[in-house]
PDB file of N, CA and C in Angstrom:
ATOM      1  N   UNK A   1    -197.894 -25.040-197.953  1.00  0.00           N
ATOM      2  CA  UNK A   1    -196.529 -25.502-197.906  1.00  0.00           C
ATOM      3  C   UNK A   1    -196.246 -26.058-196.509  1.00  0.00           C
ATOM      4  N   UNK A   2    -195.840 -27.089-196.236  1.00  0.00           N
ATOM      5  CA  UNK A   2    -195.331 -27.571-195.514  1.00  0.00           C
ATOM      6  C   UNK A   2    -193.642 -27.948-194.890  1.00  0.00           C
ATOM      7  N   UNK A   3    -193.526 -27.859-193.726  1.00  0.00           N
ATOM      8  CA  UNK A   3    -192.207 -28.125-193.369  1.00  0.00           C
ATOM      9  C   UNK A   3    -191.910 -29.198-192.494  1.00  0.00           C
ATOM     10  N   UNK A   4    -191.063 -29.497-192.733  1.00  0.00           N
ATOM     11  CA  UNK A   4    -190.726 -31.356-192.269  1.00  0.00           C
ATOM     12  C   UNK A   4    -189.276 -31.011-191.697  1.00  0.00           C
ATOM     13  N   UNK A   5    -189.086 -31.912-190.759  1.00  0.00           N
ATOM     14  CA  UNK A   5    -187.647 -32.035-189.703  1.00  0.00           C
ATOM     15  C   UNK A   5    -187.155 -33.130-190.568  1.00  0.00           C
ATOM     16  N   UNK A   6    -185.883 -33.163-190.578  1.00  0.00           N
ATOM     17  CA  UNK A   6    -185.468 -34.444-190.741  1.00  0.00           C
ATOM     18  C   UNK A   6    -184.395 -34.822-189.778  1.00  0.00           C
ATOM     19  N   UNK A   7    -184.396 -36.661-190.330  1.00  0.00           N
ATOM     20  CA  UNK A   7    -183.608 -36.816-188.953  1.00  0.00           C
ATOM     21  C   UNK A   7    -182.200 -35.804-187.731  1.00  0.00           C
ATOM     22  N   UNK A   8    -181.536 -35.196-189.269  1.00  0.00           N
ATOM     23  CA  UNK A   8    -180.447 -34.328-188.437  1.00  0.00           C
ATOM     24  C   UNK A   8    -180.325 -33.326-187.793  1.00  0.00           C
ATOM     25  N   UNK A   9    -181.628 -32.892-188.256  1.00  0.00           N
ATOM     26  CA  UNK A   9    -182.386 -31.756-188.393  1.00  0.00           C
ATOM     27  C   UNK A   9    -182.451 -31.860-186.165  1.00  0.00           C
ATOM     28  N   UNK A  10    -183.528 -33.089-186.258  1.00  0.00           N
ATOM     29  CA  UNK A  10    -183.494 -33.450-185.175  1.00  0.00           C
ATOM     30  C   UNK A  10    -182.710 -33.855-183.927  1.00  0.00           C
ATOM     31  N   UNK A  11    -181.896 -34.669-184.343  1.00  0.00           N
ATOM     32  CA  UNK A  11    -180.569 -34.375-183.517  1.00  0.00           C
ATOM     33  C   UNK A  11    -179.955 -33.315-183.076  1.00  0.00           C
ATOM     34  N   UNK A  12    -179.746 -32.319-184.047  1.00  0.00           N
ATOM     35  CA  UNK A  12    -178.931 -31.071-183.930  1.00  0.00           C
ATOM     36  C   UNK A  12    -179.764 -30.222-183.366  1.00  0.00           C
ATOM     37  N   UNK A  13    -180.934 -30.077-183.167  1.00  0.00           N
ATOM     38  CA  UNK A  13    -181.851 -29.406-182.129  1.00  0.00           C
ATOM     39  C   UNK A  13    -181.743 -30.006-180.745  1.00  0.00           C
ATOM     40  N   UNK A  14    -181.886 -31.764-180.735  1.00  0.00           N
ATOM     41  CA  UNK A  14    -181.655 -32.426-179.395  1.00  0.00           C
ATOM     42  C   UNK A  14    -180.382 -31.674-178.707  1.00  0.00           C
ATOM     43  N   UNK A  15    -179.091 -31.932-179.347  1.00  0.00           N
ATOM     44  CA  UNK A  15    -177.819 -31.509-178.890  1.00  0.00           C
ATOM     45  C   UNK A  15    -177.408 -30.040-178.127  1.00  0.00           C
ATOM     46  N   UNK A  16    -178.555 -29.205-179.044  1.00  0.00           N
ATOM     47  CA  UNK A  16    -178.460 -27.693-178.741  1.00  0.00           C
ATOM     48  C   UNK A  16    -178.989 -27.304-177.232  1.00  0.00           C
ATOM     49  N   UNK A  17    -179.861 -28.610-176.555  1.00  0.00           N
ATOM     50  CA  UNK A  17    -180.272 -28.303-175.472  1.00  0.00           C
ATOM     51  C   UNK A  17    -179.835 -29.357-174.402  1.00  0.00           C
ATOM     52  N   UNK A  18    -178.864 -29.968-174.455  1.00  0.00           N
ATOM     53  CA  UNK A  18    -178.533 -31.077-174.064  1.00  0.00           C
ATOM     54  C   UNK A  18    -177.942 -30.700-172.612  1.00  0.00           C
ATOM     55  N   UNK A  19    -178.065 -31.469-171.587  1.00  0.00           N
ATOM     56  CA  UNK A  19    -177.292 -30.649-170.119  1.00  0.00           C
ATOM     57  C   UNK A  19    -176.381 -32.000-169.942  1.00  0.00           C
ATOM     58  N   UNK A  20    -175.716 -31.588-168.892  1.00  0.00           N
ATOM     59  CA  UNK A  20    -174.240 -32.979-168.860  1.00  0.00           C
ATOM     60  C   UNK A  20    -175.208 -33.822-168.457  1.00  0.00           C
ATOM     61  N   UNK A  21    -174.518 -35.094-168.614  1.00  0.00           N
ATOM     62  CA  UNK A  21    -175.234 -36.396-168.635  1.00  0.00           C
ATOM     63  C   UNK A  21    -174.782 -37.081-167.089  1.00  0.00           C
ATOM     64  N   UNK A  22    -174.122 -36.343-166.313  1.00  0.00           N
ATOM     65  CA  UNK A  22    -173.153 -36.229-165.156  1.00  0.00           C
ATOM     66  C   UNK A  22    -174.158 -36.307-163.949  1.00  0.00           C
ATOM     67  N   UNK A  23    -174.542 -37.596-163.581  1.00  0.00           N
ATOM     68  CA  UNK A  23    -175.671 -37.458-162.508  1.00  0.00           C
ATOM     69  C   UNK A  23    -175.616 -36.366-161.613  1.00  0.00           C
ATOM     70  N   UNK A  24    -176.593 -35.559-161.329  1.00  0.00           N
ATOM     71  CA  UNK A  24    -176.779 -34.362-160.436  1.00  0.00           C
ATOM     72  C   UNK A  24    -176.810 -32.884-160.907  1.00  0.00           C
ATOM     73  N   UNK A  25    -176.157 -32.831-162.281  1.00  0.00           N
ATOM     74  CA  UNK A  25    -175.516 -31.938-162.976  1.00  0.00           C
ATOM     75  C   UNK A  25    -176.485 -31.021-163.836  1.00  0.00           C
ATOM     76  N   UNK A  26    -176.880 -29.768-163.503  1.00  0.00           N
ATOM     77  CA  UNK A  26    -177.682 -29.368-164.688  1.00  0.00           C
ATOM     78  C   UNK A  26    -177.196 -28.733-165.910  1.00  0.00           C
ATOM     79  N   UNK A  27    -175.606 -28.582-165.594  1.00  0.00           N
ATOM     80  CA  UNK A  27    -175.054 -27.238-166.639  1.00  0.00           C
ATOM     81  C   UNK A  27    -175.166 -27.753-168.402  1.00  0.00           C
ATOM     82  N   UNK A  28    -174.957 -26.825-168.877  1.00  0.00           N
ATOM     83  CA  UNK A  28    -175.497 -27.225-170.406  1.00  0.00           C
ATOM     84  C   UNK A  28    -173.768 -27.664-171.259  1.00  0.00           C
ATOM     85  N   UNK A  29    -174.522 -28.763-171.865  1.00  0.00           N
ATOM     86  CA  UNK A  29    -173.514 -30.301-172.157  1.00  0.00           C
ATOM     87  C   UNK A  29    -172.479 -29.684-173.672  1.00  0.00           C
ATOM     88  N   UNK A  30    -171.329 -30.091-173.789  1.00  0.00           N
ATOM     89  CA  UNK A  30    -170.985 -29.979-175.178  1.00  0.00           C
ATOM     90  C   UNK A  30    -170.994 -31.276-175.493  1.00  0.00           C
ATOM     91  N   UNK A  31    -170.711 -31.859-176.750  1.00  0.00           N
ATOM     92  CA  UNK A  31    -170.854 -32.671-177.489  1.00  0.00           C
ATOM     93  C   UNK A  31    -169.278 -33.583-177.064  1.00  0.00           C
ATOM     94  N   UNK A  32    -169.323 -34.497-176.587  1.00  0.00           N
ATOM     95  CA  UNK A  32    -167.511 -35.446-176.813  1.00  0.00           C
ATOM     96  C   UNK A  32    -167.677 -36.367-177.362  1.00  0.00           C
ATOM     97  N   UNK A  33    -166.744 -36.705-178.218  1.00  0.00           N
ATOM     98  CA  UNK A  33    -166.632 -37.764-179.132  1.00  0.00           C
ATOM     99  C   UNK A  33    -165.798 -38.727-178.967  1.00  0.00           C
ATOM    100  N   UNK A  34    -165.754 -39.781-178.816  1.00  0.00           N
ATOM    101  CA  UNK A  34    -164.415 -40.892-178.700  1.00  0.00           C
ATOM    102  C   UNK A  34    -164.693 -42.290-179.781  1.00  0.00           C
ATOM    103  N   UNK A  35    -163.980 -42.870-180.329  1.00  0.00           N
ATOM    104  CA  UNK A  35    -164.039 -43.667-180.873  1.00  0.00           C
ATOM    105  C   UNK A  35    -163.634 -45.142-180.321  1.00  0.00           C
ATOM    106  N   UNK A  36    -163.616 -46.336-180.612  1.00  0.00           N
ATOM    107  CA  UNK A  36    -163.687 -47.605-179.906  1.00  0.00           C
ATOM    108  C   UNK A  36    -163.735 -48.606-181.261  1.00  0.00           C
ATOM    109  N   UNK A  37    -162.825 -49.688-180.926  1.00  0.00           N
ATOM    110  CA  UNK A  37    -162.753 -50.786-181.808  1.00  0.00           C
ATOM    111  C   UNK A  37    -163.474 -51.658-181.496  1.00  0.00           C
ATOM    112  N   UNK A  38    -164.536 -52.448-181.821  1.00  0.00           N
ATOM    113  CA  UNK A  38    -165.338 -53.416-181.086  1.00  0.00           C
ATOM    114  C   UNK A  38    -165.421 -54.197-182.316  1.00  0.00           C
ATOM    115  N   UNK A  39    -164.895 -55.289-182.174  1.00  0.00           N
ATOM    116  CA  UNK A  39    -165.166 -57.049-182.946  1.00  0.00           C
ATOM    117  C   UNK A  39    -164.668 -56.458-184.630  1.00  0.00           C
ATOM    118  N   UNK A  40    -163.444 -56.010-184.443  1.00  0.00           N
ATOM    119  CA  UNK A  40    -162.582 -55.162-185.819  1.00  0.00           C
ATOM    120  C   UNK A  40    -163.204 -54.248-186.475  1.00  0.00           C
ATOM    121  N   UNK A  41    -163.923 -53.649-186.038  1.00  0.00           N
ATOM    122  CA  UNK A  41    -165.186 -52.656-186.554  1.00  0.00           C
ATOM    123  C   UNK A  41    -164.789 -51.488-185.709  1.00  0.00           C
ATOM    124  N   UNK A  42    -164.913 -50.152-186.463  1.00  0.00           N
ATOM    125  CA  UNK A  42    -164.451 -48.603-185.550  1.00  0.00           C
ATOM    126  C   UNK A  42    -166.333 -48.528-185.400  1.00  0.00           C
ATOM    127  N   UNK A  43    -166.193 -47.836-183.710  1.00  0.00           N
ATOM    128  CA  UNK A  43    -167.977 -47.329-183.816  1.00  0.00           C
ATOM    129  C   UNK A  43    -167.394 -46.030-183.042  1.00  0.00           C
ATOM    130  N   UNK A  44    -168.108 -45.019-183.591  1.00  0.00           N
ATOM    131  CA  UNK A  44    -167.804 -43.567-183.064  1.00  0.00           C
ATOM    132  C   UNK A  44    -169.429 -43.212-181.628  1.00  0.00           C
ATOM    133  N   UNK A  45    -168.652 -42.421-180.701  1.00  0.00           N
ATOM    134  CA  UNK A  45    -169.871 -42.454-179.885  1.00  0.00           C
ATOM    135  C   UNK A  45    -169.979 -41.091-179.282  1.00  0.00           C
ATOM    136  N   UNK A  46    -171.313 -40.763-178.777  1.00  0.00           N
ATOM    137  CA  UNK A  46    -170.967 -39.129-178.421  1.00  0.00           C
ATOM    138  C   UNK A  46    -171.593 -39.227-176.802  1.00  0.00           C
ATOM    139  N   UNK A  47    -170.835 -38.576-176.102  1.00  0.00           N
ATOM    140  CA  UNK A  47    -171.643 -38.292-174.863  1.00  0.00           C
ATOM    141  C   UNK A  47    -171.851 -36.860-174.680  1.00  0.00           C
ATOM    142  N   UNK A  48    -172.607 -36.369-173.196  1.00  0.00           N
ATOM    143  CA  UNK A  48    -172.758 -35.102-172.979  1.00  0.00           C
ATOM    144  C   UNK A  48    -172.444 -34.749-171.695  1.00  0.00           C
ATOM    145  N   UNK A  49    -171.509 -33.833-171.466  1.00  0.00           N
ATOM    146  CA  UNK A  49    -170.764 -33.437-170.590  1.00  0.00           C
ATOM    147  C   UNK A  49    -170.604 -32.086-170.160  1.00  0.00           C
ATOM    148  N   UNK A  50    -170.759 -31.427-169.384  1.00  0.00           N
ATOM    149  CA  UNK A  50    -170.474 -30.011-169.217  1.00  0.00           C
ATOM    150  C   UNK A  50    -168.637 -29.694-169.413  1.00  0.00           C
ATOM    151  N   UNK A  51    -168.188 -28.683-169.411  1.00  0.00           N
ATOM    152  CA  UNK A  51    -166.978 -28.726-169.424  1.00  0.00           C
ATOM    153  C   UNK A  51    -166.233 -29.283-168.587  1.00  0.00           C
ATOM    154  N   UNK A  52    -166.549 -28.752-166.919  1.00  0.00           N
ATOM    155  CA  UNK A  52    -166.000 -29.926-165.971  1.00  0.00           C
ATOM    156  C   UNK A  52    -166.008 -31.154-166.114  1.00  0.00           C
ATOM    157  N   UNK A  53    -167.010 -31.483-166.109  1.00  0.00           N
ATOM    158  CA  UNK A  53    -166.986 -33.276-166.197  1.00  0.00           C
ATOM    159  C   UNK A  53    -166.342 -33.612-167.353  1.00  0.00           C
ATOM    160  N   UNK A  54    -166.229 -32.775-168.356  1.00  0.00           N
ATOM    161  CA  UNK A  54    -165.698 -33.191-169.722  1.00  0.00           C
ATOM    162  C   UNK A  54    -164.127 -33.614-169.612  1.00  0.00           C
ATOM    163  N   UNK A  55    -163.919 -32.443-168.693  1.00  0.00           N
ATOM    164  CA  UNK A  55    -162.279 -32.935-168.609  1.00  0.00           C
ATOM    165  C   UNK A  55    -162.159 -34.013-167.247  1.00  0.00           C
ATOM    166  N   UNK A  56    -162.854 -34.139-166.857  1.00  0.00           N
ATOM    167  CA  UNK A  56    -162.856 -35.425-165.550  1.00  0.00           C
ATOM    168  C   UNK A  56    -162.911 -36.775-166.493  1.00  0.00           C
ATOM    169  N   UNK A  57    -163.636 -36.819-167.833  1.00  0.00           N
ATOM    170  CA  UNK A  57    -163.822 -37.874-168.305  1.00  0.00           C
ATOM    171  C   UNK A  57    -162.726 -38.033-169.660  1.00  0.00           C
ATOM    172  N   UNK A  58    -161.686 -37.011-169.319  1.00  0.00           N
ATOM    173  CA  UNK A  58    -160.684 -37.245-170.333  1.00  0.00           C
ATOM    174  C   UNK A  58    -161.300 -36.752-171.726  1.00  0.00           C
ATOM    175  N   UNK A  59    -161.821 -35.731-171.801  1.00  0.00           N
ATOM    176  CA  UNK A  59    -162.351 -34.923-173.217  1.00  0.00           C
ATOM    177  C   UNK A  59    -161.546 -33.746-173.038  1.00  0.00           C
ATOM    178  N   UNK A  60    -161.431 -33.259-174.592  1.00  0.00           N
ATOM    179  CA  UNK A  60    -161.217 -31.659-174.353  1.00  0.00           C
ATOM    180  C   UNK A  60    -162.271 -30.952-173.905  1.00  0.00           C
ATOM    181  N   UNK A  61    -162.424 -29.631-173.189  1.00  0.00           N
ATOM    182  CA  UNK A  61    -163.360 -28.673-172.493  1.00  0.00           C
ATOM    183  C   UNK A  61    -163.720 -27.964-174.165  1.00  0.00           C
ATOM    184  N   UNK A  62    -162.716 -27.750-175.021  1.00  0.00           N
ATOM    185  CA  UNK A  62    -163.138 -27.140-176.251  1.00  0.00           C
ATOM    186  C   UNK A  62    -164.072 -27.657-177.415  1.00  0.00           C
ATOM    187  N   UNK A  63    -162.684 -28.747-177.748  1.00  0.00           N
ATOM    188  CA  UNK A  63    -163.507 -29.078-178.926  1.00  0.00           C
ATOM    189  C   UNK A  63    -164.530 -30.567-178.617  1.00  0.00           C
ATOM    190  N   UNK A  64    -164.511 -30.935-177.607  1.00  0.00           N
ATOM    191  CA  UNK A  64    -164.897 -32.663-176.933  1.00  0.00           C
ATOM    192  C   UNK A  64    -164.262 -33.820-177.591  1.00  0.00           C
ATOM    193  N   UNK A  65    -162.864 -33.569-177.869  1.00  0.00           N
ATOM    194  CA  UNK A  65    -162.454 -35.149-178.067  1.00  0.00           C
ATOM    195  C   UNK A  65    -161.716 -35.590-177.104  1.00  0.00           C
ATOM    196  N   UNK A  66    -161.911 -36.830-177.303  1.00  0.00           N
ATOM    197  CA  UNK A  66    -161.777 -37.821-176.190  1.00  0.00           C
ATOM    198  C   UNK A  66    -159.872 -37.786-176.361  1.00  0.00           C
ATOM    199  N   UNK A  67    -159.243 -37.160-174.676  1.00  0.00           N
ATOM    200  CA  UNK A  67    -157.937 -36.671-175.463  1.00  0.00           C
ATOM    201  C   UNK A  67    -157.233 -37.272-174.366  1.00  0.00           C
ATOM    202  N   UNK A  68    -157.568 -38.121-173.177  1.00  0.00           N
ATOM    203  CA  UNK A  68    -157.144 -38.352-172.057  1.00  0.00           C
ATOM    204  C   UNK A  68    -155.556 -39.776-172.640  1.00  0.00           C
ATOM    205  N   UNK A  69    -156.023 -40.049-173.888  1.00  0.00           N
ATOM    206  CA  UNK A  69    -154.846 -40.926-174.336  1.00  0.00           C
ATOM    207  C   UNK A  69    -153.529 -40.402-174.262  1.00  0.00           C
ATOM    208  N   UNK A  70    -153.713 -39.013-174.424  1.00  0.00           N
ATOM    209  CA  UNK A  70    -152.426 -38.140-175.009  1.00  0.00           C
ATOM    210  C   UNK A  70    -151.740 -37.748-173.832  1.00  0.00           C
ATOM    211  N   UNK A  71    -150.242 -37.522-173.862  1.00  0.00           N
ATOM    212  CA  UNK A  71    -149.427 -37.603-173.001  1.00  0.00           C
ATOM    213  C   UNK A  71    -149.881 -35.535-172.450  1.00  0.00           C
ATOM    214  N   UNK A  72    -149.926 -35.020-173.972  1.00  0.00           N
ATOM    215  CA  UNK A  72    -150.034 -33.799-173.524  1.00  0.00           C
ATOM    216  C   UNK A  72    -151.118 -32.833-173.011  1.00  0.00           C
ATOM    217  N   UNK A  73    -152.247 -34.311-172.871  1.00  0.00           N
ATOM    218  CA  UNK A  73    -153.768 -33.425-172.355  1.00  0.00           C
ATOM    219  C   UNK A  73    -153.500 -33.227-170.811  1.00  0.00           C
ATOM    220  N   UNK A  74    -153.248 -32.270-170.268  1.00  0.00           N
ATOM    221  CA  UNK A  74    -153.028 -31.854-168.822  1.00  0.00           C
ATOM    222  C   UNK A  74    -154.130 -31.039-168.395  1.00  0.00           C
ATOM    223  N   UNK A  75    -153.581 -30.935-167.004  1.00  0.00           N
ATOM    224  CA  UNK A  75    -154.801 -30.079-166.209  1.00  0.00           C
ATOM    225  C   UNK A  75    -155.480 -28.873-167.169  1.00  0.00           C
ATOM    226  N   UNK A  76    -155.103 -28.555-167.758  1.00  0.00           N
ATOM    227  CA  UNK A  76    -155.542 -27.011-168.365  1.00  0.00           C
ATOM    228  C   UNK A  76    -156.579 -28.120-168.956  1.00  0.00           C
ATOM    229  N   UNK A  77    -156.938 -28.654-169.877  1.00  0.00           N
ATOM    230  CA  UNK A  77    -158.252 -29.273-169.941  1.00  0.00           C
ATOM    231  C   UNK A  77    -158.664 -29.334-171.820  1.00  0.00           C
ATOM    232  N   UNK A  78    -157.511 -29.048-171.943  1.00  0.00           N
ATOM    233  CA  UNK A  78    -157.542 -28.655-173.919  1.00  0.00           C
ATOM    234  C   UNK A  78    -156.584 -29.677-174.019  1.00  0.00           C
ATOM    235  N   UNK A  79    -157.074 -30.093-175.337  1.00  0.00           N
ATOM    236  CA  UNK A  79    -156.037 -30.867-175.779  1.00  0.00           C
ATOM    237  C   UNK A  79    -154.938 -30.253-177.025  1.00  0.00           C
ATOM    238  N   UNK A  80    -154.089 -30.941-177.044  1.00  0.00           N
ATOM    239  CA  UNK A  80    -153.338 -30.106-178.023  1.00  0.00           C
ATOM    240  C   UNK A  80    -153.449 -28.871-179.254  1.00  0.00           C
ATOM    241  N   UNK A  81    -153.980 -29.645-179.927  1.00  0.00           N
ATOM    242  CA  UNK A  81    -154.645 -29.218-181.192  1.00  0.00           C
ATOM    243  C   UNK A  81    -155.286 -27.608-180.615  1.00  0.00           C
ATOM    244  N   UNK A  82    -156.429 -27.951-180.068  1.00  0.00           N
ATOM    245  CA  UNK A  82    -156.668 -26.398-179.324  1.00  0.00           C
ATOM    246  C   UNK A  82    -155.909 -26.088-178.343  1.00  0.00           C
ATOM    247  N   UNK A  83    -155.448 -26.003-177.944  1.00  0.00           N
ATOM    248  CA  UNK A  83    -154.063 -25.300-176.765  1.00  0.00           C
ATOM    249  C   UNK A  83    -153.356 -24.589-177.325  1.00  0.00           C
ATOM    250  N   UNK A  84    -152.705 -25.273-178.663  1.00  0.00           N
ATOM    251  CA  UNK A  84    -151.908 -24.782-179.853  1.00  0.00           C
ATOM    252  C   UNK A  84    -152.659 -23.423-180.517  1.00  0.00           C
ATOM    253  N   UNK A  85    -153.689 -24.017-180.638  1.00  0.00           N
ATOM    254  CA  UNK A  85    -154.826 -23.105-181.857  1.00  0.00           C
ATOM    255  C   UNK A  85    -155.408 -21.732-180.626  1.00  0.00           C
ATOM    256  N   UNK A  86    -155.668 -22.169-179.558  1.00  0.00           N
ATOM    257  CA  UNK A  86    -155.586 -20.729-179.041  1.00  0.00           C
ATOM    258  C   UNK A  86    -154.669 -19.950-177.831  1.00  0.00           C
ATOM    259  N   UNK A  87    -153.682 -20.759-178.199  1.00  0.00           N
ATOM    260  CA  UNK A  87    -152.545 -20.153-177.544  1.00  0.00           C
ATOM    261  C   UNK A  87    -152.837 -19.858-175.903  1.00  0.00           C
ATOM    262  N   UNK A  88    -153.065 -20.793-175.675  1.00  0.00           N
ATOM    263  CA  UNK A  88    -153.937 -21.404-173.911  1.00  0.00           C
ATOM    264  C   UNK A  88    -152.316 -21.805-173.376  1.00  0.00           C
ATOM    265  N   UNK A  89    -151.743 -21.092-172.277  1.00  0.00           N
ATOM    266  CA  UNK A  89    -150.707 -21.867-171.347  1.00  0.00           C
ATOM    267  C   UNK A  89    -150.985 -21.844-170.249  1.00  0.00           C
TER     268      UNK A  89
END
């Protein structure tokens, strides 16, 4: 019997060891997501960020979305949705 990776398989192992992408930086990366309109087409994109840099680059530290649009993503480093959800002030 044999066992085979498949592609997501693969990714989701890449991700699990991923360190920020933050030149100099070794700490271990979460996943941020932001989306972008390019030539009327949505393309979704992921970078890797430690929590610091995450919120330097306008992500949540929690969940990694790209939250720096929002009036209410402030220093605390969560964006709404989780701020709300874990009662972070």
């Amino acid at each position: 019997m044999s066992f085979q990776l498949t592609a997501s398989d693969l990714l989701w192992m890449e991700s699990m060891n991923m360190k920020c992408q933050e030149k100099g930086c070794e700490k271990e990366a979460i996943e941020c997501h932001y989306s972008k309109v390019e030539e009327d087409e949505l393309h979704e994109y992921t970078e890797y960020y430690c929590e610091e840099h995450a919120v330097i680059h306008g992500y949540c530290k929690n969940c990694g979305t790209f939250a720096a649009i929002y009036t209410c993503f402030d220093k605390s480093g969560f964006c709404a949705f989780c701020k709300s959800d874990t009662q972070i002030d």
